[in-house]
Protein backbone atom coordinates (compact mmCIF):
# COMPACT_ATOMS: atom_id res chain seq x y z
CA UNK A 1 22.66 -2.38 -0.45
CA UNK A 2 21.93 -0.78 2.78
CA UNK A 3 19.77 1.56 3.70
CA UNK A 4 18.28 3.33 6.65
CA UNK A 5 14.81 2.85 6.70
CA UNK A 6 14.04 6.71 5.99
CA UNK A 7 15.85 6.69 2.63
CA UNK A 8 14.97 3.14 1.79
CA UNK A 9 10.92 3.90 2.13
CA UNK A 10 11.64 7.72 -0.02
CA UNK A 11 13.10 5.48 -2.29
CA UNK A 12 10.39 3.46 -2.51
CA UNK A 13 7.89 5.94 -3.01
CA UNK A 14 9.77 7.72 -5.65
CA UNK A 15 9.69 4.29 -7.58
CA UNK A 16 5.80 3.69 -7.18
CA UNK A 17 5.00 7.25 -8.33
CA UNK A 18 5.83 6.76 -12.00
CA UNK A 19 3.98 3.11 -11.68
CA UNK A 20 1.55 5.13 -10.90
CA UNK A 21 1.14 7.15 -13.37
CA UNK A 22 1.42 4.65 -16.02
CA UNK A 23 -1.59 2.88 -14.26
CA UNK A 24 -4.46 5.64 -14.22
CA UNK A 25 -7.23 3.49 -12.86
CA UNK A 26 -5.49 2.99 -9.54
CA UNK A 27 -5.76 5.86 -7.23
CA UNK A 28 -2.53 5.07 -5.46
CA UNK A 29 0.05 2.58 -4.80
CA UNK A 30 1.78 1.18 -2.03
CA UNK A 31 3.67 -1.07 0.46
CA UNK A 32 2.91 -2.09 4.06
CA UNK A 33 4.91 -3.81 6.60
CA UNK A 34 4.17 -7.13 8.81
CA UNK A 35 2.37 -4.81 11.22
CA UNK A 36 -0.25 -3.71 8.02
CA UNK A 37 1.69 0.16 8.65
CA UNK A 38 2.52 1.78 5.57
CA UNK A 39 6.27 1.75 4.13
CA UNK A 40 5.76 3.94 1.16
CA UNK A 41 3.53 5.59 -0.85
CA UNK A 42 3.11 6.98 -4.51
CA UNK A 43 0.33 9.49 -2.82
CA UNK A 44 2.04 10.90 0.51
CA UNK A 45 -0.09 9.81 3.18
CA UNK A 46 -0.92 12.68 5.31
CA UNK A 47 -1.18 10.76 8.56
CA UNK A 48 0.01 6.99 9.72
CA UNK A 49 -1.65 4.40 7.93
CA UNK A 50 -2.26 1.07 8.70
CA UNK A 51 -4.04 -1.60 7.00
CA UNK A 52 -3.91 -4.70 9.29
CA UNK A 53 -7.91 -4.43 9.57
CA UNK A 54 -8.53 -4.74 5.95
CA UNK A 55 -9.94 -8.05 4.79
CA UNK A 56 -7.22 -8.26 1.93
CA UNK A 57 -4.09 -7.94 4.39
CA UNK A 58 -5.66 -10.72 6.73
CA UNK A 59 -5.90 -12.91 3.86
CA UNK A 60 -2.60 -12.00 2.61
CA UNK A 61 -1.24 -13.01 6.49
CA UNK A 62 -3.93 -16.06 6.08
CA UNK A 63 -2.47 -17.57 2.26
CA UNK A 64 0.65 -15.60 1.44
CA UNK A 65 -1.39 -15.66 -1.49
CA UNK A 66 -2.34 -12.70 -3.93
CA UNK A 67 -5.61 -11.11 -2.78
CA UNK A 68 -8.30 -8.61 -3.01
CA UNK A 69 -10.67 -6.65 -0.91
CA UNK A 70 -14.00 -5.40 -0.99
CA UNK A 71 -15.13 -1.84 -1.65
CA UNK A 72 -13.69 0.26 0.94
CA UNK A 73 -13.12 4.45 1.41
CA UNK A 74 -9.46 5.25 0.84
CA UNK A 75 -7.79 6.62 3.86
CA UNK A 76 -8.38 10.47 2.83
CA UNK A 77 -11.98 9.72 1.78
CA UNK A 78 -11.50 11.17 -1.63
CA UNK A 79 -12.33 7.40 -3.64
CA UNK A 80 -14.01 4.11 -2.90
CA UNK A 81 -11.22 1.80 -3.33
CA UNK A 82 -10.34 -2.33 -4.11
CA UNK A 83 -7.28 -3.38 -1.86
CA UNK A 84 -4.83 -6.18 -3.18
CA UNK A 85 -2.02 -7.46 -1.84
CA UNK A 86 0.64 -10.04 -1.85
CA UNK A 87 2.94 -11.76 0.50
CA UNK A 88 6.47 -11.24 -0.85
């Protein structure tokens, strides 16, 4: 299948909305890129996001292993957050 990037990352995010809402005890879910910049999102992001600071990305880049952050502020400040991530 291809794609252009636009339609691929809508795509995405209308996939990880009803993941989302099967999952009430995350707050959102998403995907990033190599750079840490966000793909998609099942909350729209209101500005550009990227997560290539966090502690859980680095060690994602680090292990290509699963892992997970510490306590952090979620990019619209509305929740204290765990980041996880893995290498796919």
């Amino acid at each position: 299948m291809t794609c252009c990037l636009s339609s691929c990352a809508a795509a995405c995010s209308a996939a990880l909305e009803p993941l989302l809402r099967q999952h009430p005890g995350y707050s959102n879910l998403f995907t990033v890129d190599i750079r840490g910049d966000l793909v998609c999102s099942a909350v729209p992001a209101p500005t550009p996001v990227n997560v290539a600071d966090r502690d859980y990305f680095q060690a994602v880049l680090r292990t290509r292993a699963l892992a997970v952050g510490t306590p952090t502020v979620a990019w619209d400040l509305s929740a204290a957050l765990h980041g996880a991530a893995r290498a796919s």
